[in-house]
N, C-alpha and C. Protein backbone atom coordinates (compact mmCIF):
# COMPACT_ATOMS: atom_id res chain seq x y z
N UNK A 1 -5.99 43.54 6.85
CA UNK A 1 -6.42 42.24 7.30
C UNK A 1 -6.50 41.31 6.10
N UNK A 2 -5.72 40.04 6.25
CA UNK A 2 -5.83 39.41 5.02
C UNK A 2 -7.07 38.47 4.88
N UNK A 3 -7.22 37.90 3.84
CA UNK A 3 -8.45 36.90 3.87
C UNK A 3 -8.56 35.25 4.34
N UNK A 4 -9.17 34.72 4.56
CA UNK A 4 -8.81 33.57 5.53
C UNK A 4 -8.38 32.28 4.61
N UNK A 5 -7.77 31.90 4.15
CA UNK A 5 -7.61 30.35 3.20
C UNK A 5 -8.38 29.83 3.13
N UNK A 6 -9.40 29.32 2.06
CA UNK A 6 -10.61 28.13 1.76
C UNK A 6 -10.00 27.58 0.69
N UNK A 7 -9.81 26.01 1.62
CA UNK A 7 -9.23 25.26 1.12
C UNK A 7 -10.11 23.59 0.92
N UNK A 8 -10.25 22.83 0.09
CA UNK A 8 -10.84 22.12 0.51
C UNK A 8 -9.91 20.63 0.04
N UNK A 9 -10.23 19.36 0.72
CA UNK A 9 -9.40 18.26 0.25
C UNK A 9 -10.27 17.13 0.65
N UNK A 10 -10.35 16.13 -0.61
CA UNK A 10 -10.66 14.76 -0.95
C UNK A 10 -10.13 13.88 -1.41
N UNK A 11 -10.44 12.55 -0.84
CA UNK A 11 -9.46 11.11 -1.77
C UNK A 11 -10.92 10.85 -2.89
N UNK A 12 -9.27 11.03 -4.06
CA UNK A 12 -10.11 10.53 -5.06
C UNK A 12 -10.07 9.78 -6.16
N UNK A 13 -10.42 8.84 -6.81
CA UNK A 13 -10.04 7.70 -7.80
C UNK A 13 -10.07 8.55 -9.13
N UNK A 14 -9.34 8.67 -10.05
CA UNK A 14 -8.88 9.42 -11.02
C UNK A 14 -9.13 8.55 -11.78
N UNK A 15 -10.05 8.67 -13.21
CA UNK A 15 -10.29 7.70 -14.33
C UNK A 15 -9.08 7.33 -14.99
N UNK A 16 -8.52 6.50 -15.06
CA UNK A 16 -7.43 5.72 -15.79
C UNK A 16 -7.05 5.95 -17.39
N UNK A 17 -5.68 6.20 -17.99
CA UNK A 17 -5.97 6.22 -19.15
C UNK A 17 -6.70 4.91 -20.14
N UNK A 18 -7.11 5.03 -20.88
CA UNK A 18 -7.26 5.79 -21.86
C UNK A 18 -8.40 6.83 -21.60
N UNK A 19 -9.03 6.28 -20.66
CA UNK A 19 -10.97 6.31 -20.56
C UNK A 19 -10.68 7.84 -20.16
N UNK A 20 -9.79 8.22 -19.38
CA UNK A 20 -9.48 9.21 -18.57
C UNK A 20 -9.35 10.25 -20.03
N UNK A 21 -8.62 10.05 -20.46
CA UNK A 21 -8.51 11.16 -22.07
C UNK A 21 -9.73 11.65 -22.72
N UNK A 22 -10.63 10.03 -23.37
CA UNK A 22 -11.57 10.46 -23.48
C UNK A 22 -12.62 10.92 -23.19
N UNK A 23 -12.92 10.54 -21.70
CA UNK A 23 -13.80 11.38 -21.13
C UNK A 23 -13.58 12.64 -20.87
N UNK A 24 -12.29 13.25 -20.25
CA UNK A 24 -11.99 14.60 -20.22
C UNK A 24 -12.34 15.62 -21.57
N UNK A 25 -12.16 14.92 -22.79
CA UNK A 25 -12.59 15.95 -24.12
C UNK A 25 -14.08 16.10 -24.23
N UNK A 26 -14.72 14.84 -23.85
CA UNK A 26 -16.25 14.55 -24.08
C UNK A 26 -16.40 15.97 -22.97
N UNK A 27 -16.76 15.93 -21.35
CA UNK A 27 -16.18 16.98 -20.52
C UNK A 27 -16.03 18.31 -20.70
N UNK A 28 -14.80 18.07 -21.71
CA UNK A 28 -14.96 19.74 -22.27
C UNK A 28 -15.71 20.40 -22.77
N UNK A 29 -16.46 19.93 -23.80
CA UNK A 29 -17.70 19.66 -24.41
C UNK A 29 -18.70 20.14 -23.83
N UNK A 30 -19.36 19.53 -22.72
CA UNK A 30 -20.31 19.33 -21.90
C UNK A 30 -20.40 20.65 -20.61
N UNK A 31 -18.90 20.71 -20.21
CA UNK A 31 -18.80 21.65 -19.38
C UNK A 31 -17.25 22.11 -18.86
N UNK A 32 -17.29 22.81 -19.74
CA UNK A 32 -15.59 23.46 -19.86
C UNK A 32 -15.15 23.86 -18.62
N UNK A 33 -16.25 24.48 -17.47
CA UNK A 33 -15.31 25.34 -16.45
C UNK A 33 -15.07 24.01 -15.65
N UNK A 34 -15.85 22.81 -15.39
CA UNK A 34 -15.94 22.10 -14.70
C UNK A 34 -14.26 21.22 -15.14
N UNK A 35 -14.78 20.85 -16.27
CA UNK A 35 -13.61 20.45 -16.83
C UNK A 35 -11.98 20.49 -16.52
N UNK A 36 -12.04 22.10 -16.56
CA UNK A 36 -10.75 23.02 -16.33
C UNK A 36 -10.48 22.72 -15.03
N UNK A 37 -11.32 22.61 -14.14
CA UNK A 37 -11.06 22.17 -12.86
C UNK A 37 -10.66 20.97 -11.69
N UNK A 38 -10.96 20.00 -12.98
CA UNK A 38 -9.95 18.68 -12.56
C UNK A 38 -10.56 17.74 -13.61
N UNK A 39 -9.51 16.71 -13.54
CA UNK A 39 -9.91 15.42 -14.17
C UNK A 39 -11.11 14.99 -14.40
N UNK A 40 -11.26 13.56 -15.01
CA UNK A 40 -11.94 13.52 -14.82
C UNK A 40 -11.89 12.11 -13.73
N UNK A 41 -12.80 11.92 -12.48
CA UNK A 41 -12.89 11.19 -11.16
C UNK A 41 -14.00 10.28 -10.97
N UNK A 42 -13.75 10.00 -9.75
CA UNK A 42 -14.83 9.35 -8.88
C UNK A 42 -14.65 9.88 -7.35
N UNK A 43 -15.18 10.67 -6.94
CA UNK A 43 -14.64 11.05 -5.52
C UNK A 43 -15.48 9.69 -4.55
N UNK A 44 -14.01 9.83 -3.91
CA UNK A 44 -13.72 8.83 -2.38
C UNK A 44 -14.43 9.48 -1.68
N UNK A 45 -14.03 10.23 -1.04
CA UNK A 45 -13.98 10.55 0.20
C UNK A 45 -14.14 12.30 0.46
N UNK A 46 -15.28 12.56 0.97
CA UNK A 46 -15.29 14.07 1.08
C UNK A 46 -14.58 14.50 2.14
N UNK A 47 -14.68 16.13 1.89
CA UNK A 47 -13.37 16.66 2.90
C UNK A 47 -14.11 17.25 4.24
N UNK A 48 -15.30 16.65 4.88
CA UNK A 48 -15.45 16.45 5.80
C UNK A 48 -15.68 15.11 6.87
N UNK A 49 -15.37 14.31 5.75
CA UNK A 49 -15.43 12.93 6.70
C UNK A 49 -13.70 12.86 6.46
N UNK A 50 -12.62 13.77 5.64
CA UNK A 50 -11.30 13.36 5.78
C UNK A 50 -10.55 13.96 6.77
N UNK A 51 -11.67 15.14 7.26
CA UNK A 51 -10.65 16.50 7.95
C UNK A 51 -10.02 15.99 9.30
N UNK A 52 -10.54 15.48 10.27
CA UNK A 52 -9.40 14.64 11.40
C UNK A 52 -9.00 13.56 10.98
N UNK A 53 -8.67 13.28 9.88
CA UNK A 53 -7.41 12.40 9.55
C UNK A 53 -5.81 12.59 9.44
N UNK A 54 -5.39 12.00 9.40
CA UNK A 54 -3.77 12.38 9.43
C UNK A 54 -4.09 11.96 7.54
N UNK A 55 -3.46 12.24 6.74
CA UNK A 55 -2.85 12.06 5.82
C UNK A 55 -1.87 10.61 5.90
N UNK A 56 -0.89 10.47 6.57
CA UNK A 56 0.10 9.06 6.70
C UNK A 56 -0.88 8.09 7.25
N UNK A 57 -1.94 8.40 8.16
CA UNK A 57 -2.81 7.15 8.66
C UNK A 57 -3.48 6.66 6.94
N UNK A 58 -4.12 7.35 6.14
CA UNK A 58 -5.43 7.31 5.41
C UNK A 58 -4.04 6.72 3.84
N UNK A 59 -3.02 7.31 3.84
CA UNK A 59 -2.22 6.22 3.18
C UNK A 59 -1.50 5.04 3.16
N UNK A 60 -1.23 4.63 4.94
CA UNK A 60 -0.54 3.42 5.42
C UNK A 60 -2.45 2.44 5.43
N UNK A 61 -3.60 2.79 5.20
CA UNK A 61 -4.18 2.21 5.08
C UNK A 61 -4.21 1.40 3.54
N UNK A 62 -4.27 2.75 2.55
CA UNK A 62 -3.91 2.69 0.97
C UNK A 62 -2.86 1.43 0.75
N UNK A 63 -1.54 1.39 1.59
CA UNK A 63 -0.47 0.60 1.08
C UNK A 63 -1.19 -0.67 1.60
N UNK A 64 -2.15 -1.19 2.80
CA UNK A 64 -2.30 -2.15 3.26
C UNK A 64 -3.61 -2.75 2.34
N UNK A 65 -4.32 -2.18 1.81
CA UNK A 65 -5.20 -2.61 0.82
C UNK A 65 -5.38 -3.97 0.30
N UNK A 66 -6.36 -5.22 0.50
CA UNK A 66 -5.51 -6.22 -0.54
C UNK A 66 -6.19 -6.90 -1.35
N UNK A 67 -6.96 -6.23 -2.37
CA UNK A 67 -8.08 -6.35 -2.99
C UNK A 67 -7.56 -5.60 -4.47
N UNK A 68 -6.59 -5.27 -4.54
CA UNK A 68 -6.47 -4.72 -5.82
C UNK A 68 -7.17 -3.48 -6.39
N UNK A 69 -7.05 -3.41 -7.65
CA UNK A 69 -7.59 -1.94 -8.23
C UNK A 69 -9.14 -2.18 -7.78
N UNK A 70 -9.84 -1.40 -7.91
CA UNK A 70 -11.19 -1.22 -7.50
C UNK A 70 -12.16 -0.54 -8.48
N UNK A 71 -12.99 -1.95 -9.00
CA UNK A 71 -13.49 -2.36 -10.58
C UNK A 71 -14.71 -1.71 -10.31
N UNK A 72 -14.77 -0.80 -11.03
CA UNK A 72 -16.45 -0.14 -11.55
C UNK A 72 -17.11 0.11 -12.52
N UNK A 73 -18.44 -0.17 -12.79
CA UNK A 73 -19.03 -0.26 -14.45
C UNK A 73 -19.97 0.88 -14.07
N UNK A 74 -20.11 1.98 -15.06
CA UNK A 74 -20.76 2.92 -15.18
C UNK A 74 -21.81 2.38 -16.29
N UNK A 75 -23.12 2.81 -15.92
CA UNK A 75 -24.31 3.22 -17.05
C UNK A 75 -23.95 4.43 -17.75
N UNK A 76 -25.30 4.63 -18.49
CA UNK A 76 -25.70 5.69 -19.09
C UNK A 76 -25.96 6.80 -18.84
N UNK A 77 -25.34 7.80 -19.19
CA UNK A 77 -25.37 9.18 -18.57
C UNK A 77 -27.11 9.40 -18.11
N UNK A 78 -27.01 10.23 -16.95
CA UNK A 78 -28.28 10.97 -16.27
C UNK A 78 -27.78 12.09 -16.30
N UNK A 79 -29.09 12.92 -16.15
CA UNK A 79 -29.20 14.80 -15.89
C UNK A 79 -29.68 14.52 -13.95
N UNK A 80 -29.01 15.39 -13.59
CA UNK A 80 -29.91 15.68 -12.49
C UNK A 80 -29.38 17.12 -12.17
N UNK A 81 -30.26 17.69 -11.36
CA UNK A 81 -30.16 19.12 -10.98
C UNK A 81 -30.25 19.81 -12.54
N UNK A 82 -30.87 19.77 -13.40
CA UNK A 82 -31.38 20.67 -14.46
C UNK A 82 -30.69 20.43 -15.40
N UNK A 83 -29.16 21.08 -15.80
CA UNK A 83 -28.31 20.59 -16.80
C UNK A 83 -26.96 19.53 -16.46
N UNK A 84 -27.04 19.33 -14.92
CA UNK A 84 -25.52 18.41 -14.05
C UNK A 84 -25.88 16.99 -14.98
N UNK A 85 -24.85 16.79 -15.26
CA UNK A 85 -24.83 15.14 -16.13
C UNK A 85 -23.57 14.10 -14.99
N UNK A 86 -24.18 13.24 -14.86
CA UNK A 86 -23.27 11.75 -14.20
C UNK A 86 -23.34 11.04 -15.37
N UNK A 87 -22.46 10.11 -14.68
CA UNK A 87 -22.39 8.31 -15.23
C UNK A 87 -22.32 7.60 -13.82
N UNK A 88 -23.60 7.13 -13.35
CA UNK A 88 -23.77 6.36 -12.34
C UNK A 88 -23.07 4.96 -12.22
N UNK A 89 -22.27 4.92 -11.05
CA UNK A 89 -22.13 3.39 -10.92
C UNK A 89 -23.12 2.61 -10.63
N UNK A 90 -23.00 1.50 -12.00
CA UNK A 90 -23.94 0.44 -11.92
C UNK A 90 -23.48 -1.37 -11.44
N UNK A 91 -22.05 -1.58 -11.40
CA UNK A 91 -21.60 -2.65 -10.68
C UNK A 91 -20.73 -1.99 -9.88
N UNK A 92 -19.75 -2.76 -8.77
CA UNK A 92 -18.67 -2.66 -8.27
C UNK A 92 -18.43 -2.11 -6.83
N UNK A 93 -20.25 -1.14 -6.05
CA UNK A 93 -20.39 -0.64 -5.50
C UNK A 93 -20.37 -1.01 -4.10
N UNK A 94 -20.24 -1.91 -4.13
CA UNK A 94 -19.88 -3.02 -3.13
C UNK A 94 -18.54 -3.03 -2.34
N UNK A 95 -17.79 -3.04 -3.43
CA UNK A 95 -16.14 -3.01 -3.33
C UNK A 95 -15.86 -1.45 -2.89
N UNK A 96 -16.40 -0.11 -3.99
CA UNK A 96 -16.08 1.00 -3.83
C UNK A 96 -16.92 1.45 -2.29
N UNK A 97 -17.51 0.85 -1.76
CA UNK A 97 -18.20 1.03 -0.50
C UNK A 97 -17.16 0.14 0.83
N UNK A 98 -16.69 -1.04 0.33
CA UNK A 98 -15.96 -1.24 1.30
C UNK A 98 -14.16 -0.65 1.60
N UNK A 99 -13.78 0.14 0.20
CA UNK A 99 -12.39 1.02 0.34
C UNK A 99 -13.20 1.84 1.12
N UNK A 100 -14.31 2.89 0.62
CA UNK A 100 -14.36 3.88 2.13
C UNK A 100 -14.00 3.78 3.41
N UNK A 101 -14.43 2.79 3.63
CA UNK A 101 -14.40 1.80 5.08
C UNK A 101 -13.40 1.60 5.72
N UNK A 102 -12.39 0.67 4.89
CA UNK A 102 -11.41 0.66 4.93
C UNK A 102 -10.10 1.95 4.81
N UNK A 103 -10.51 3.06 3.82
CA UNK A 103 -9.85 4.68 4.51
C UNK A 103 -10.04 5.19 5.67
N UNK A 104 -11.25 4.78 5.56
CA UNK A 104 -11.71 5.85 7.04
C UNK A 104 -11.57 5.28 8.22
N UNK A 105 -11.17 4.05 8.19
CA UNK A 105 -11.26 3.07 9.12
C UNK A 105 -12.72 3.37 10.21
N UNK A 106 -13.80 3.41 9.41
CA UNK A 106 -15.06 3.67 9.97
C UNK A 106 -16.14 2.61 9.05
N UNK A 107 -16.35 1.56 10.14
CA UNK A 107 -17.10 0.61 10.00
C UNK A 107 -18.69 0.83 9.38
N UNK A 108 -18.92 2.03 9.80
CA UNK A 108 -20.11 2.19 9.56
C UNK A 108 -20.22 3.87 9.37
N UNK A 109 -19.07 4.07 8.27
CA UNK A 109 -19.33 5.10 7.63
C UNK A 109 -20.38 5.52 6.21
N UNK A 110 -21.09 6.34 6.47
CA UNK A 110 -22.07 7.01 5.44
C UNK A 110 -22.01 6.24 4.04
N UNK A 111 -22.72 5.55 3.58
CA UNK A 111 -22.62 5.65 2.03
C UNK A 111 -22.52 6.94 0.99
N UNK A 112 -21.47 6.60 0.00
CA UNK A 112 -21.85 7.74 -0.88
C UNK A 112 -21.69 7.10 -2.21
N UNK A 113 -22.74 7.59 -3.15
CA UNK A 113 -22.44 6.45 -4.55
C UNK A 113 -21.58 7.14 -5.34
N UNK A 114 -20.75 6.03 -5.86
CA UNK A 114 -19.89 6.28 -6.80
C UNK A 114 -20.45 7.01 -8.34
N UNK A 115 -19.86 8.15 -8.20
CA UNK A 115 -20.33 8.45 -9.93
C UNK A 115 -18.78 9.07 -10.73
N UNK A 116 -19.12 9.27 -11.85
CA UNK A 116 -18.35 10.52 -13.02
C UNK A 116 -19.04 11.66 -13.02
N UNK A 117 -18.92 12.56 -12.73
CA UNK A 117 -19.95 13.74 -12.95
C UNK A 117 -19.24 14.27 -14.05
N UNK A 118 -20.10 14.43 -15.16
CA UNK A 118 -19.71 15.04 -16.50
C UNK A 118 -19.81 16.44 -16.81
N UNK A 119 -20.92 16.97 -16.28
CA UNK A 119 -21.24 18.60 -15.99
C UNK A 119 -21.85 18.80 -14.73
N UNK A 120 -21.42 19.88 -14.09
CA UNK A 120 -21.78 20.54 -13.01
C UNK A 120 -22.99 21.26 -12.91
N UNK A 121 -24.31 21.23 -11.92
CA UNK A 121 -25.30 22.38 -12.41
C UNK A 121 -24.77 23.56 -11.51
N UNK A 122 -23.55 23.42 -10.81
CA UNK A 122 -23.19 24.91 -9.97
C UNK A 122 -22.43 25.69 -11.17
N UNK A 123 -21.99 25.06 -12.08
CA UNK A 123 -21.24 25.43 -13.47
C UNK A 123 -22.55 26.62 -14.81
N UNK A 124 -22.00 27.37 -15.37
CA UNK A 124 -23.28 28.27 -16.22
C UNK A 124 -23.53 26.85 -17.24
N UNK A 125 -24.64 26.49 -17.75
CA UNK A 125 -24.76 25.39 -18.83
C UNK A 125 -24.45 25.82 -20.22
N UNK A 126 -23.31 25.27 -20.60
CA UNK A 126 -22.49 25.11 -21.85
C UNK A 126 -23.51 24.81 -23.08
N UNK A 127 -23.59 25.76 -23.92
CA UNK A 127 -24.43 25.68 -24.80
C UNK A 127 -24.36 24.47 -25.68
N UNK A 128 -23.62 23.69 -25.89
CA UNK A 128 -23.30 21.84 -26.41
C UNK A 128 -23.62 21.18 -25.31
N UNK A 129 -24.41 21.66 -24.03
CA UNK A 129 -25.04 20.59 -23.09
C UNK A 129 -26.33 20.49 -23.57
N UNK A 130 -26.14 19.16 -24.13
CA UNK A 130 -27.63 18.93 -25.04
C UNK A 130 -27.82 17.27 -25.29
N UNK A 131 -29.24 16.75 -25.30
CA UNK A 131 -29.41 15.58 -25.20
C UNK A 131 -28.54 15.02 -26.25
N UNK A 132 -28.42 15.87 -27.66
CA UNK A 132 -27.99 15.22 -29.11
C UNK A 132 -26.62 15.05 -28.50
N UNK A 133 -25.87 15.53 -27.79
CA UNK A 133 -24.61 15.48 -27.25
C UNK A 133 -24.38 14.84 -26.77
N UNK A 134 -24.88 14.34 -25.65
CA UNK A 134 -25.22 12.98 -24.56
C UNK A 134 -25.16 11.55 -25.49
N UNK A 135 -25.37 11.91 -26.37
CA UNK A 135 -25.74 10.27 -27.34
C UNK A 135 -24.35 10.23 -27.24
N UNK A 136 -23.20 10.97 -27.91
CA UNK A 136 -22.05 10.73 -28.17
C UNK A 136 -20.90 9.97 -27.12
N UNK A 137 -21.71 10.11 -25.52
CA UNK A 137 -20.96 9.57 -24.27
C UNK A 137 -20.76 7.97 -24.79
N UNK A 138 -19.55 8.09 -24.26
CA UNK A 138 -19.06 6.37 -23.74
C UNK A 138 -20.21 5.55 -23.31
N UNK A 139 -20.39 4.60 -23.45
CA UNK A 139 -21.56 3.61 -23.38
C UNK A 139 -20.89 2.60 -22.43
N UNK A 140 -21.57 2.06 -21.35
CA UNK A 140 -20.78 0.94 -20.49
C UNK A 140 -19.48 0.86 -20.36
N UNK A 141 -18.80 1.43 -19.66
CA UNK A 141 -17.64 1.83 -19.37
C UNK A 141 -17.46 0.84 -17.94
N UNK A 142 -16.21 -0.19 -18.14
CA UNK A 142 -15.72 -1.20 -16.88
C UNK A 142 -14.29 0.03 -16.62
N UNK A 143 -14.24 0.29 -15.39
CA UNK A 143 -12.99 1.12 -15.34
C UNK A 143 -12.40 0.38 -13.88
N UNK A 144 -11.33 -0.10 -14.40
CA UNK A 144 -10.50 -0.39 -12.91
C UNK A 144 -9.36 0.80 -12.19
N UNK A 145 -9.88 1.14 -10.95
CA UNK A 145 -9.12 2.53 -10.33
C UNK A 145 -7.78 1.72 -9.75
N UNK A 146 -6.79 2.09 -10.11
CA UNK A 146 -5.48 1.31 -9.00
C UNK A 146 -4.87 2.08 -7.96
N UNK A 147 -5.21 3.17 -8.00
CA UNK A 147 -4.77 4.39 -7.23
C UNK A 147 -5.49 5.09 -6.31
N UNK A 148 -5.31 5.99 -5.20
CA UNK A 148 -6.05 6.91 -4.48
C UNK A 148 -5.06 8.02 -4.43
N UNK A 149 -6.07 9.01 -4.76
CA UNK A 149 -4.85 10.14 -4.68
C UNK A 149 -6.24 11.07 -3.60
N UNK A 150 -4.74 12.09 -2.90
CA UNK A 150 -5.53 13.23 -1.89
C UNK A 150 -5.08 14.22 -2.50
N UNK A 151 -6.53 15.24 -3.34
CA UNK A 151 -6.27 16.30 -3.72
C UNK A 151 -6.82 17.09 -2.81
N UNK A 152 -6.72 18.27 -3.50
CA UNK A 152 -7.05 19.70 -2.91
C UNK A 152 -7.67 20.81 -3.86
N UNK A 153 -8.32 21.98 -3.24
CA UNK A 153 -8.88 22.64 -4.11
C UNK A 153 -8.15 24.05 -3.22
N UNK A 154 -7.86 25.64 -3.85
CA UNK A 154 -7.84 26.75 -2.62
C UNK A 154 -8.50 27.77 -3.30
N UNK A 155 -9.74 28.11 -2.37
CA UNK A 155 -10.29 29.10 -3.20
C UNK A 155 -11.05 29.37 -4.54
N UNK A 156 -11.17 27.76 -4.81
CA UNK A 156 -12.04 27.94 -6.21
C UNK A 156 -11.31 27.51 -7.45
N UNK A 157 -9.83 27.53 -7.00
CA UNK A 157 -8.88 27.02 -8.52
C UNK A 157 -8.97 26.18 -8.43
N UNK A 158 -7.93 25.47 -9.33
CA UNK A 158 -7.80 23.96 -9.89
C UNK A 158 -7.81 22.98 -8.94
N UNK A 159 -8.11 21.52 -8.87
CA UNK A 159 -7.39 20.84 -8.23
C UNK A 159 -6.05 20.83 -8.25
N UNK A 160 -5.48 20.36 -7.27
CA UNK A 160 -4.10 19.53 -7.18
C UNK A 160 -4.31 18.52 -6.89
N UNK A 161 -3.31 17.04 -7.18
CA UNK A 161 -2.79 16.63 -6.43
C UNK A 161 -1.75 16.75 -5.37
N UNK A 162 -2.13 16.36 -3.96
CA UNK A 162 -0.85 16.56 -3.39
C UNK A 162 -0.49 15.31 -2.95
N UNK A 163 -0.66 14.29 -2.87
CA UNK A 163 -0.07 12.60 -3.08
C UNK A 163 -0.96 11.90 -3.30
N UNK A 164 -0.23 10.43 -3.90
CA UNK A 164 -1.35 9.35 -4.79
C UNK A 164 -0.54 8.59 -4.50
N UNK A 165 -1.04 7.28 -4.23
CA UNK A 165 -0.43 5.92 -4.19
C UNK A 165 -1.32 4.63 -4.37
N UNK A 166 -0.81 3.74 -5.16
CA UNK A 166 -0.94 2.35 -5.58
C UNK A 166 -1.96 1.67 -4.40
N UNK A 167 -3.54 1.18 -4.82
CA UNK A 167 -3.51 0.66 -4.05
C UNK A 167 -3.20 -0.81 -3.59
N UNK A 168 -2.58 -0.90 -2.11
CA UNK A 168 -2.09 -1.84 -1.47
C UNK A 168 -0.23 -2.28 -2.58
N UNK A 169 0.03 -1.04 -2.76
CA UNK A 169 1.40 -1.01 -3.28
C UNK A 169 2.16 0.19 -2.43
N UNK A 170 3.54 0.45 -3.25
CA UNK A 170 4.24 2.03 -2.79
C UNK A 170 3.69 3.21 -3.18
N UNK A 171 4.18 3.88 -2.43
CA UNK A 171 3.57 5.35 -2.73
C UNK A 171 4.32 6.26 -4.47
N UNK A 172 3.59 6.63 -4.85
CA UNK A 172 3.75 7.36 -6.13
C UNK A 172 4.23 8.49 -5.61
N UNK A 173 4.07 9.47 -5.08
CA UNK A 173 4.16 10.79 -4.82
C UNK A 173 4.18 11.44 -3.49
N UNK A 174 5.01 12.13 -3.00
CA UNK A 174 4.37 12.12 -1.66
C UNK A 174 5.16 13.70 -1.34
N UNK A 175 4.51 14.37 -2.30
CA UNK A 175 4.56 16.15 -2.33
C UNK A 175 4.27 16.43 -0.91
């Protein structure tokens, strides 16, 4: 008897280069397995408010977009859950609240706040997860997202992407 596929999938705004580089090393730093496991993000959309979606609906929304990249300013790193580190969105939340909306085509879908999560507390805590470490984070970070991509996770490995596209442009990828 084989084992059943656990798979999981979310739209998600992928930090842009450069910010995207450097935060991923800072990341490593902080929390390697987490790290190893995808970019570094802002998750959209969880994979239970995506699961009766079609995929072509939740991207012919993406191409119709017309608001441009979708501008967010992060604060200062927080701890929560013991050693888990964010960078909370502190402007833009407005906008990143009305793309949900506009994916899900659900008017009065759930809020969820935009963050960076830098370390995981489901992750073991990385012995360089330390306040003196935290000083070294990016400070006020404006990051404009232009993209939505729908990844995936199976079983615990890496993300993938399995398509990303421009928003309110053409599609990039469409694995």
């Amino acid at each position: 008897m084989s084992a059943a596929k656990i798979s999981r999938t979310q739209l998600t705004l992928f930090v842009p280069a450069p910010w995207g580089t450097q935060l991923d090393s800072f990341r490593r730093v902080l929390d390697p397995a987490q790290a190893s496991l995808i970019a570094a993000h802002v998750t959209l959309c969880r994979e239970d408010e995506i699961a009766e979606l079609d995929p072509s609906s939740i991207f012919a929304q993406v191409a119709t977009w017309q608001h441009g990249p979708v501008a967010l300013d992060f604060g200062l790193p927080q701890r929560f859950s013991g050693h888990g580190v964010l960078l909370p969105c502190v402007n833009g939340s407005e906008r990143f609240q009305e793309l949900r909306k506009w994916l899900l085509q659900d008017q009065v879908a759930r809020a969820h706040e935009a963050h960076i999560t830098l370390a995981h507390p489901r992750n073991m805590r990385s012995p360089n997860n330390t306040d003196a470490t935290l000083e070294d984070c990016p400070r006020a970070l404006h990051l404009a997202f232009p993209s939505v991509a729908l990844i995936e996770q199976e079983q615990g490995s890496n993300w993938a992407v399995v398509r990303d596209a421009a928003l309110g442009g053409a599609r990039r990828n469409d694995a």
